[in-house]
PDB file of N, CA and C in Angstrom:
ATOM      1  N   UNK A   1      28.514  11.624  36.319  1.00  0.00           N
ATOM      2  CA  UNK A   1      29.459  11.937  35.271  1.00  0.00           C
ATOM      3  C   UNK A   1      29.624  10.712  34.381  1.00  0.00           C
ATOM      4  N   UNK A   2      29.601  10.999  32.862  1.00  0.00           N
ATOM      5  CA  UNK A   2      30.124   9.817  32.108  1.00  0.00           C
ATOM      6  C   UNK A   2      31.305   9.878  31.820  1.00  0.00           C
ATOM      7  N   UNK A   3      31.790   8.950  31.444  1.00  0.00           N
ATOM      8  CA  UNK A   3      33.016   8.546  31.163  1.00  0.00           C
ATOM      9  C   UNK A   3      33.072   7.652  29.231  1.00  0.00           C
ATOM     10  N   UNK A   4      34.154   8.806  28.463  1.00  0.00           N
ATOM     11  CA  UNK A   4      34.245   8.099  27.642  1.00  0.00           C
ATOM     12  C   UNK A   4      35.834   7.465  27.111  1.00  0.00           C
ATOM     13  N   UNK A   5      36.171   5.907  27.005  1.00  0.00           N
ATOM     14  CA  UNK A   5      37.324   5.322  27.138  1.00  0.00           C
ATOM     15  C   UNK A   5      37.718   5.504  25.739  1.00  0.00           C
ATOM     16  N   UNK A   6      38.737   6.190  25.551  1.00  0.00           N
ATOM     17  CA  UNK A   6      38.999   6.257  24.286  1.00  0.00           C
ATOM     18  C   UNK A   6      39.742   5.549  23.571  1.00  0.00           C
ATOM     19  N   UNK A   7      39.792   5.429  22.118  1.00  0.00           N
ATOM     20  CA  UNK A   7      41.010   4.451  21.498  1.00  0.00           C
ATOM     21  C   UNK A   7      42.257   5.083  21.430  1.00  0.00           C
ATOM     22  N   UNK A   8      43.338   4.786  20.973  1.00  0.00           N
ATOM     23  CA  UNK A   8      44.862   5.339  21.322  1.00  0.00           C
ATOM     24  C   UNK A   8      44.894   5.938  19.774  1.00  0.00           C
ATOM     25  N   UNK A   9      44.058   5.917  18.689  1.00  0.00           N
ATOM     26  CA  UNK A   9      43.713   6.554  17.720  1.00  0.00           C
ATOM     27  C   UNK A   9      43.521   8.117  17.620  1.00  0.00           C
ATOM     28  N   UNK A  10      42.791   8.326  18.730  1.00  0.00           N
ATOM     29  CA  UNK A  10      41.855   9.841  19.627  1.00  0.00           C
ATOM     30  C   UNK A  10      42.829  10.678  19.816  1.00  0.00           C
ATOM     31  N   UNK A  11      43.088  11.632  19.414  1.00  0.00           N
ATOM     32  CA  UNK A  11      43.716  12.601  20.276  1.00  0.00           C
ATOM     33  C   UNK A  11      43.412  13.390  21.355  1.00  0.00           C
ATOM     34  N   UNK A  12      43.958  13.119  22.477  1.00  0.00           N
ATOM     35  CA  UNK A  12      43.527  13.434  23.571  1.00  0.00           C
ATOM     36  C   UNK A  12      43.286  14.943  23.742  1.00  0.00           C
ATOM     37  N   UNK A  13      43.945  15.762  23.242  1.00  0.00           N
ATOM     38  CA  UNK A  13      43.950  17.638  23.883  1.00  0.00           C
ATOM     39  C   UNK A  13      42.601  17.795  23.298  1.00  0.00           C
ATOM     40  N   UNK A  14      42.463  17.100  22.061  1.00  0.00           N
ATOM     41  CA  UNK A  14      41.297  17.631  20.736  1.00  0.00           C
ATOM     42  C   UNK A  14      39.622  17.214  21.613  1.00  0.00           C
ATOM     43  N   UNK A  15      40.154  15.786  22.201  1.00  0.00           N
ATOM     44  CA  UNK A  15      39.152  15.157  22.397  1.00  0.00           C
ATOM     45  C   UNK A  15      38.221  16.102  24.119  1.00  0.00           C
ATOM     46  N   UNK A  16      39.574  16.698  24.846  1.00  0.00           N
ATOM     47  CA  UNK A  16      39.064  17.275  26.118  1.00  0.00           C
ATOM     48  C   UNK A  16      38.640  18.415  25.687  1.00  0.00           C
ATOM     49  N   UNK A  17      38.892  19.168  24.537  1.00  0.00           N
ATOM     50  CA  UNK A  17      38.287  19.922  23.940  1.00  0.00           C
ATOM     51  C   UNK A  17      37.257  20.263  23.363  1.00  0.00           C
ATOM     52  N   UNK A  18      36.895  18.936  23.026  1.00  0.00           N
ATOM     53  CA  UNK A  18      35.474  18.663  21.892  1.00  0.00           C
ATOM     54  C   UNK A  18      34.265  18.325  22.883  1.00  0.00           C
ATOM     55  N   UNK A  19      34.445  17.437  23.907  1.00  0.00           N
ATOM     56  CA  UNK A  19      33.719  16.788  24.761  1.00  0.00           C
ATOM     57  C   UNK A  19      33.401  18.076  26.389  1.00  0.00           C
ATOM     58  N   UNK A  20      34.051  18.931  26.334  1.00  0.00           N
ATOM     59  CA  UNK A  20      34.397  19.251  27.602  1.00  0.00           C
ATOM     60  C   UNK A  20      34.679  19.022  28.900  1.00  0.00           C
ATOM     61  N   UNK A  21      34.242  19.401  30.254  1.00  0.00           N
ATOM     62  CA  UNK A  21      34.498  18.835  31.126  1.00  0.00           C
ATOM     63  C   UNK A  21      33.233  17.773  32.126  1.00  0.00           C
ATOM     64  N   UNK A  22      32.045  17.629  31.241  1.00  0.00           N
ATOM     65  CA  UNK A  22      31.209  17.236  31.775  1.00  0.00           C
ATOM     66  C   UNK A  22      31.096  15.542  31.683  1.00  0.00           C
ATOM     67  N   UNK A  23      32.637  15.008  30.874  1.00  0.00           N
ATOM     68  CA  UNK A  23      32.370  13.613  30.860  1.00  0.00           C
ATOM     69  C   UNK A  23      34.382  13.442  31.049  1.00  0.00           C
ATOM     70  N   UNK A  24      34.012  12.570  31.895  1.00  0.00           N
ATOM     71  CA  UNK A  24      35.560  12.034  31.771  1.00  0.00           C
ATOM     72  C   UNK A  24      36.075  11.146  31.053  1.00  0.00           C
ATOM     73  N   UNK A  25      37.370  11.628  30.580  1.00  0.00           N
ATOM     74  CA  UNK A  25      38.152  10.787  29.775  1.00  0.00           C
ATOM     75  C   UNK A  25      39.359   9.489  30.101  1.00  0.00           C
ATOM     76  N   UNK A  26      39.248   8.649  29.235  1.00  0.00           N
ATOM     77  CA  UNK A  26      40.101   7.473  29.857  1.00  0.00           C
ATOM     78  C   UNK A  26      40.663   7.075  29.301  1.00  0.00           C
ATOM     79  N   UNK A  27      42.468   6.523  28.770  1.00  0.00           N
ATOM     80  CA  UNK A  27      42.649   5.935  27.915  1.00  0.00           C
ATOM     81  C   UNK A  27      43.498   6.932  27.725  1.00  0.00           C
ATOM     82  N   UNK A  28      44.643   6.778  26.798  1.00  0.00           N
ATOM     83  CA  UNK A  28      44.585   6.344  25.446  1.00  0.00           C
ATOM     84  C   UNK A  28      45.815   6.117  25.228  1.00  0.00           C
ATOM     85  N   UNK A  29      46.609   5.035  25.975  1.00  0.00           N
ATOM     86  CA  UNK A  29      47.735   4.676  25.317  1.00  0.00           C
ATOM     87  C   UNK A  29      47.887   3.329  24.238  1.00  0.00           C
ATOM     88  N   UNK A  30      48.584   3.656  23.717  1.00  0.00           N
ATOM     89  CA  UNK A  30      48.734   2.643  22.133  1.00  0.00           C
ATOM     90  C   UNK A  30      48.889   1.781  22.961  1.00  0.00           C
ATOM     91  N   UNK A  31      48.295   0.053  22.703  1.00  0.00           N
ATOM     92  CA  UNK A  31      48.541  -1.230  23.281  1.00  0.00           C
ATOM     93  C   UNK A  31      49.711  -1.644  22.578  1.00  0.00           C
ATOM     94  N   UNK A  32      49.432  -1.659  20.912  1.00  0.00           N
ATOM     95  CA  UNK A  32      50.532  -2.792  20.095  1.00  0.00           C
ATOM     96  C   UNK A  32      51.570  -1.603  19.902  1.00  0.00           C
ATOM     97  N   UNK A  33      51.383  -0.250  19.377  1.00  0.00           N
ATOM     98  CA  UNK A  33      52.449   0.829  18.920  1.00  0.00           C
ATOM     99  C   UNK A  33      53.373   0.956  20.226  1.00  0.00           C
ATOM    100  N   UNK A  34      52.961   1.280  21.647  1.00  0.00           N
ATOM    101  CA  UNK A  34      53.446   1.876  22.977  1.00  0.00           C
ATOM    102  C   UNK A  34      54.042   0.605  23.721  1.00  0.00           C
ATOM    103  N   UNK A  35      52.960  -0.283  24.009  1.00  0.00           N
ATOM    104  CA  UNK A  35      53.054  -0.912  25.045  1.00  0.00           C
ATOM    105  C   UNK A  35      53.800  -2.523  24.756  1.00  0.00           C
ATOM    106  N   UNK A  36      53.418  -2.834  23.520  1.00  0.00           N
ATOM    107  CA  UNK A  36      54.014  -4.273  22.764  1.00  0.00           C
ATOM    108  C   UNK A  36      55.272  -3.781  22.784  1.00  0.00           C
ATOM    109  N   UNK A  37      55.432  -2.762  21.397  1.00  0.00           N
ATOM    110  CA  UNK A  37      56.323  -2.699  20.474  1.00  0.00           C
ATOM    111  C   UNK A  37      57.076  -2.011  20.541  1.00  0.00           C
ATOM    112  N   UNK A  38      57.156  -0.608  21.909  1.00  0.00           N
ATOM    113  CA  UNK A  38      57.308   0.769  22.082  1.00  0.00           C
ATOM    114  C   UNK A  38      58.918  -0.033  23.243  1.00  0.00           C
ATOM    115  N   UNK A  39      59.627   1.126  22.889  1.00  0.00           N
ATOM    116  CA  UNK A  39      61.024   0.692  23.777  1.00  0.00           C
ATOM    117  C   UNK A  39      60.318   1.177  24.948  1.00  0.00           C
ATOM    118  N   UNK A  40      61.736   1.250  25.882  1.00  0.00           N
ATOM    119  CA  UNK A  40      61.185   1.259  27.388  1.00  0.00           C
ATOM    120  C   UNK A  40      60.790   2.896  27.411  1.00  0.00           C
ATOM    121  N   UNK A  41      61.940   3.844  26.828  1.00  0.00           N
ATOM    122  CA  UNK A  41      61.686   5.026  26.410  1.00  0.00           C
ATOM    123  C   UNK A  41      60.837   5.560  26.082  1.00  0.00           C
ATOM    124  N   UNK A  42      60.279   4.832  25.036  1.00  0.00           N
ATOM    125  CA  UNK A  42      58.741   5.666  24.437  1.00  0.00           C
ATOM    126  C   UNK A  42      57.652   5.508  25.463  1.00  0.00           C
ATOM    127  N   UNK A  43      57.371   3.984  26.170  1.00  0.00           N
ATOM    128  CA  UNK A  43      56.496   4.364  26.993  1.00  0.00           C
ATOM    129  C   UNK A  43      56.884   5.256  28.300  1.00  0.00           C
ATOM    130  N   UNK A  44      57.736   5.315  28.605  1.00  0.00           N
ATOM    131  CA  UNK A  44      57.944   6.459  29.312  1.00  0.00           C
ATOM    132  C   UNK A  44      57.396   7.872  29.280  1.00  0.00           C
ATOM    133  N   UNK A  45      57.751   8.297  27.908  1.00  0.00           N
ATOM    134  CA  UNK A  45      57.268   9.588  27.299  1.00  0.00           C
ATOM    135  C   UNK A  45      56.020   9.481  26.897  1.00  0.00           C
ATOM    136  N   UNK A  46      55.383   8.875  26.251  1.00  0.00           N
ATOM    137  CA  UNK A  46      53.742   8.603  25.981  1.00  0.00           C
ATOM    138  C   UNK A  46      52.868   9.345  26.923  1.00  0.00           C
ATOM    139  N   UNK A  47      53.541   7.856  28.101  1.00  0.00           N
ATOM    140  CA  UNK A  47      52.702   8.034  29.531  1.00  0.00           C
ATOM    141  C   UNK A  47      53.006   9.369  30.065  1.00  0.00           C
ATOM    142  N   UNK A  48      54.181  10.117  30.148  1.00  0.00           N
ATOM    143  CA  UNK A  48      54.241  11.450  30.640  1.00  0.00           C
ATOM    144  C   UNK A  48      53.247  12.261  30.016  1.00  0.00           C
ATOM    145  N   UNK A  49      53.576  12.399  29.040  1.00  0.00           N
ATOM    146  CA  UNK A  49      53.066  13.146  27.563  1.00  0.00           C
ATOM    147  C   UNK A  49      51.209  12.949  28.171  1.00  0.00           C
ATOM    148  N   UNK A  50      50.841  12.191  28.343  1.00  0.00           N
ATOM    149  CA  UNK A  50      48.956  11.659  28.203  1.00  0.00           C
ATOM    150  C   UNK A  50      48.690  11.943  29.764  1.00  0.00           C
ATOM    151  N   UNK A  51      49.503  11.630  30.548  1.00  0.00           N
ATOM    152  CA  UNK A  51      49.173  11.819  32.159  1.00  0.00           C
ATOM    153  C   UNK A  51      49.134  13.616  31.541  1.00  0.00           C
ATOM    154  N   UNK A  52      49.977  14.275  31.650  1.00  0.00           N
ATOM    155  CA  UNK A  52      50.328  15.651  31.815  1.00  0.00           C
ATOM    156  C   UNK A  52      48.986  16.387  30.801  1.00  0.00           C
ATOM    157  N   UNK A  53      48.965  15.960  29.776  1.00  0.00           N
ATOM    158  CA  UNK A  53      47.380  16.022  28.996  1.00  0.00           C
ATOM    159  C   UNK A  53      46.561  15.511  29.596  1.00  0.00           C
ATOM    160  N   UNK A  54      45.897  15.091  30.111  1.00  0.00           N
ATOM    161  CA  UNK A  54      45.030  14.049  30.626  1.00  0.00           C
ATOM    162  C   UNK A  54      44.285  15.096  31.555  1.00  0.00           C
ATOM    163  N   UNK A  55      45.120  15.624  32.582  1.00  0.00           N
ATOM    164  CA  UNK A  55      44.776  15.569  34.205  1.00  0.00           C
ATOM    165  C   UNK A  55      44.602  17.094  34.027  1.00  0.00           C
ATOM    166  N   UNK A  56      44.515  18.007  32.728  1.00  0.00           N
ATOM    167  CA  UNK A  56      44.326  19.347  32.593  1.00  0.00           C
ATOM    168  C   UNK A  56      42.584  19.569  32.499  1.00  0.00           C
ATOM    169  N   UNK A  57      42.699  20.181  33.401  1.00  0.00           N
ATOM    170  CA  UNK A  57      41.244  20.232  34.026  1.00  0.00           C
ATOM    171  C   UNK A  57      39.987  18.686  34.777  1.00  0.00           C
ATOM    172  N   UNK A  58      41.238  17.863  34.838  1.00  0.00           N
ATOM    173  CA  UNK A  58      40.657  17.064  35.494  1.00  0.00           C
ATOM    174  C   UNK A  58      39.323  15.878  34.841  1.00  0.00           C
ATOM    175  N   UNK A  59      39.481  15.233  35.346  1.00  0.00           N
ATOM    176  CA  UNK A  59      38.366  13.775  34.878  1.00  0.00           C
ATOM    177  C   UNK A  59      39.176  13.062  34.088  1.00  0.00           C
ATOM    178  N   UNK A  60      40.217  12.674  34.172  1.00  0.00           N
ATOM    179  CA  UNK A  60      40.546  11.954  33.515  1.00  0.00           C
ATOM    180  C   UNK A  60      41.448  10.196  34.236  1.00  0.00           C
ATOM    181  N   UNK A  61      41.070   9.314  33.588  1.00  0.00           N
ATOM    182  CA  UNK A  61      41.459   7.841  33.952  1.00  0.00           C
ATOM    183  C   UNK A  61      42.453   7.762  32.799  1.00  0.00           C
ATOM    184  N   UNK A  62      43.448   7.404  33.602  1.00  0.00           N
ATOM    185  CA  UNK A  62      44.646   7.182  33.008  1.00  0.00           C
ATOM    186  C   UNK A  62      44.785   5.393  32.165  1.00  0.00           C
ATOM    187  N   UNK A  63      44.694   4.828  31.565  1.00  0.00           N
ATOM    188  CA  UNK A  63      44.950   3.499  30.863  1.00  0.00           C
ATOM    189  C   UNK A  63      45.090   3.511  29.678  1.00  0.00           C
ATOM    190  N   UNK A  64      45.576   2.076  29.066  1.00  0.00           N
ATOM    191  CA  UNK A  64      45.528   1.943  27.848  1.00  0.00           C
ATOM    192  C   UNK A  64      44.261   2.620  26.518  1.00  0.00           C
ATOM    193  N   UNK A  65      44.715   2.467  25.542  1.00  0.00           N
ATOM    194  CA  UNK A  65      43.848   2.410  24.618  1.00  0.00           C
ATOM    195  C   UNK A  65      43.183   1.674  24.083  1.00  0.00           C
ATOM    196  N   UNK A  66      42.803   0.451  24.969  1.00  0.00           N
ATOM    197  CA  UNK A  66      42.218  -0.723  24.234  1.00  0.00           C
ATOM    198  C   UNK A  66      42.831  -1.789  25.062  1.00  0.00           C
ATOM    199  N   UNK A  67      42.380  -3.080  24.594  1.00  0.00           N
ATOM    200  CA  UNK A  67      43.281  -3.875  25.197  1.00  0.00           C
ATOM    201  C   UNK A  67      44.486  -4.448  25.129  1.00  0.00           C
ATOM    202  N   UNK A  68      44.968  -4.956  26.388  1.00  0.00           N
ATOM    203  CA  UNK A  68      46.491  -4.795  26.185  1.00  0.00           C
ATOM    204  C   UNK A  68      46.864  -6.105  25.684  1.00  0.00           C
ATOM    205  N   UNK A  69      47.540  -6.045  24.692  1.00  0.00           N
ATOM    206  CA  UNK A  69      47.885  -7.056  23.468  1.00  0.00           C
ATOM    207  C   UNK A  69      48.456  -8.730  24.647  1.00  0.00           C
ATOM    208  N   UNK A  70      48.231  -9.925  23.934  1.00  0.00           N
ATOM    209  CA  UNK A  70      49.098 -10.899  24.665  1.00  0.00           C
ATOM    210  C   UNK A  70      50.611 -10.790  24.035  1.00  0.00           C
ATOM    211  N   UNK A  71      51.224 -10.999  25.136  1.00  0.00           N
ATOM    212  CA  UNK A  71      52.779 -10.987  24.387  1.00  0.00           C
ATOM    213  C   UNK A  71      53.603  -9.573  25.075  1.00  0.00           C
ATOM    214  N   UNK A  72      52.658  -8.491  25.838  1.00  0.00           N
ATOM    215  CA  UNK A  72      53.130  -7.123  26.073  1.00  0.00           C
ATOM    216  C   UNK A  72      54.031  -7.972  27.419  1.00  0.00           C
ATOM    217  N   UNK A  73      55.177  -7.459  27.686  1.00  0.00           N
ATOM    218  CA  UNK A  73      56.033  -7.066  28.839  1.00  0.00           C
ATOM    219  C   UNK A  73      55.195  -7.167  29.776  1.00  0.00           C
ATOM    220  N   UNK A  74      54.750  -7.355  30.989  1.00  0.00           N
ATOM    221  CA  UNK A  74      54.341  -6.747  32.571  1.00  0.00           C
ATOM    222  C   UNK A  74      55.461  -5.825  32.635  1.00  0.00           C
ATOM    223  N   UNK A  75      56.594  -5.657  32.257  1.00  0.00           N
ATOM    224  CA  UNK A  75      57.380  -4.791  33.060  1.00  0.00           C
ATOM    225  C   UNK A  75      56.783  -2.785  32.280  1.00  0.00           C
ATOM    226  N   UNK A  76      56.179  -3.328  31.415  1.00  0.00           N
ATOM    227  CA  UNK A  76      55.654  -2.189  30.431  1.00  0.00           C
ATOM    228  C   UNK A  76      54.497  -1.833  31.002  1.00  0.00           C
ATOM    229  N   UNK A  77      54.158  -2.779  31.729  1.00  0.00           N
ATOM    230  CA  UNK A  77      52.359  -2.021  32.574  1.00  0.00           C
ATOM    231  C   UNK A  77      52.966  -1.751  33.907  1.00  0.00           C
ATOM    232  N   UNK A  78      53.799  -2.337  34.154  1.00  0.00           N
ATOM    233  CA  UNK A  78      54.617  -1.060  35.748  1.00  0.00           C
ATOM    234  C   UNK A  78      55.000   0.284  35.772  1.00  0.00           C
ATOM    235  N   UNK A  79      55.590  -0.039  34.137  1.00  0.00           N
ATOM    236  CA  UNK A  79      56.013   1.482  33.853  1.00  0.00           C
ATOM    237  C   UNK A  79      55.126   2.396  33.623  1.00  0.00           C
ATOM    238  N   UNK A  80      54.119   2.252  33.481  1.00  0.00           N
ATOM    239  CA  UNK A  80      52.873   2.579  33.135  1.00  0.00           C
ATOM    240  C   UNK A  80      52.299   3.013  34.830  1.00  0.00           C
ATOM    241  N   UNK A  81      51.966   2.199  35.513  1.00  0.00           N
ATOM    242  CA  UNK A  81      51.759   2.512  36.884  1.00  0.00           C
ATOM    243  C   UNK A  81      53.245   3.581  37.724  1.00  0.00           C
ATOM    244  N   UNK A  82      53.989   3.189  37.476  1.00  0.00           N
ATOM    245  CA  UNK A  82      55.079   3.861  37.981  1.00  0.00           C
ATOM    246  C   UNK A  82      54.863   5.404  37.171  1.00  0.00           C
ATOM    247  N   UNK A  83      54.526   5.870  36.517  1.00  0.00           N
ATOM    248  CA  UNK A  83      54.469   7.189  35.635  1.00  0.00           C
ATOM    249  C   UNK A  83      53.278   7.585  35.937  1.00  0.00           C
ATOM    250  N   UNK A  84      52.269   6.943  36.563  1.00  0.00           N
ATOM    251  CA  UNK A  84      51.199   6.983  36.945  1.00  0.00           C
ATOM    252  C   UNK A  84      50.623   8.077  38.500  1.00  0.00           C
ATOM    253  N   UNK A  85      51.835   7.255  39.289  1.00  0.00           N
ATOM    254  CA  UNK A  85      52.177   7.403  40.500  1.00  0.00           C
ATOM    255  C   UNK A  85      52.838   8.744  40.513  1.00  0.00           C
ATOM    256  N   UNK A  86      53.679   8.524  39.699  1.00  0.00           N
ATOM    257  CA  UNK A  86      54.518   9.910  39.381  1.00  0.00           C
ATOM    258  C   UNK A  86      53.991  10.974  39.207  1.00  0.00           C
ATOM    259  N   UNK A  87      53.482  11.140  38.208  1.00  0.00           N
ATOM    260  CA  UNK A  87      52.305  12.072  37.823  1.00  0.00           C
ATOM    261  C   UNK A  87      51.527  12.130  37.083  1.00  0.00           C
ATOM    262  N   UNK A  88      50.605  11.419  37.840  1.00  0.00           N
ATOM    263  CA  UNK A  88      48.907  11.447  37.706  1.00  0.00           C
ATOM    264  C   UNK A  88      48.278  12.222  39.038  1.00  0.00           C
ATOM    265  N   UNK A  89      49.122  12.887  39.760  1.00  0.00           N
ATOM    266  CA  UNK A  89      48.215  13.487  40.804  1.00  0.00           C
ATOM    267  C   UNK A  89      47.489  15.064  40.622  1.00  0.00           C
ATOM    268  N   UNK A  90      46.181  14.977  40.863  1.00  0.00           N
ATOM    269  CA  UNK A  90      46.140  16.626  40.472  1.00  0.00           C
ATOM    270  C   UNK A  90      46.104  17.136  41.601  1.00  0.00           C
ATOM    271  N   UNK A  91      46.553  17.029  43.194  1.00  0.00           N
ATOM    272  CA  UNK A  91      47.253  17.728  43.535  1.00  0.00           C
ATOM    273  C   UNK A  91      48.151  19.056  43.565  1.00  0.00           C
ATOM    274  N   UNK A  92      49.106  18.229  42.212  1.00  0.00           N
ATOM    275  CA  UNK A  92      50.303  18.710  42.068  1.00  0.00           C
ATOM    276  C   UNK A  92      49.765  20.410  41.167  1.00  0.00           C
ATOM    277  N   UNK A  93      48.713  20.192  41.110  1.00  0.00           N
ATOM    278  CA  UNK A  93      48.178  20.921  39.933  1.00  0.00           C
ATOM    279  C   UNK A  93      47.717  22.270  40.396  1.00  0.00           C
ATOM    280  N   UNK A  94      47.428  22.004  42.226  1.00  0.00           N
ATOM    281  CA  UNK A  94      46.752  22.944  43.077  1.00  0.00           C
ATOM    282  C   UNK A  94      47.655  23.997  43.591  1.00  0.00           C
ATOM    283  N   UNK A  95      48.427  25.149  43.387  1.00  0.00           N
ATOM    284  CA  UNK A  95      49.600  25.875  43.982  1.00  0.00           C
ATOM    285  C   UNK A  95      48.775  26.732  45.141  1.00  0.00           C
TER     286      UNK A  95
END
């Protein structure tokens, strides 16, 4: 399987759409918009928002959109793992 990492530019629903399910997707949260500059709130919702898109039909790697700016929080890449943890499982997906 390939894998393509996308920029935080990409829209993700469009992009699992366009590509299908034969390559996985990775990425795409804003570094400087989300993760710099973004209150604690927005990355909260982002990351919900892109996990919950993401993991619909599966292959998908959850990370940034690029690299993560100098100057970002660590407490902003926990939250990021913590929302991760939360729900990124597709598991949850299996009834």
């Amino acid at each position: 399987m390939d894998i393509f990492h996308l920029g935080y530019e990409v829209n993700l629903r469009l992009a699992r759409e366009k590509m299908g399910k034969k390559v996985a997707l990775m990425g795409n949260i804003a570094p400087m918009g989300v993760l710099l500059r973004g209150s604690d709130e927005m990355v909260r919702q982002v990351c919900q928002e892109h996990i919950l898109i993401g993991k619909e039909g599966g292959g998908f790697i959850f990370s940034s959109g690029g690299e993560v700016n100098q100057g970002t929080d660590p407490a902003r890449i926990r939250l990021m793992v913590e929302y991760a943890k939360k729900f990124g499982r597709y598991n949850d997906l299996i009834a």
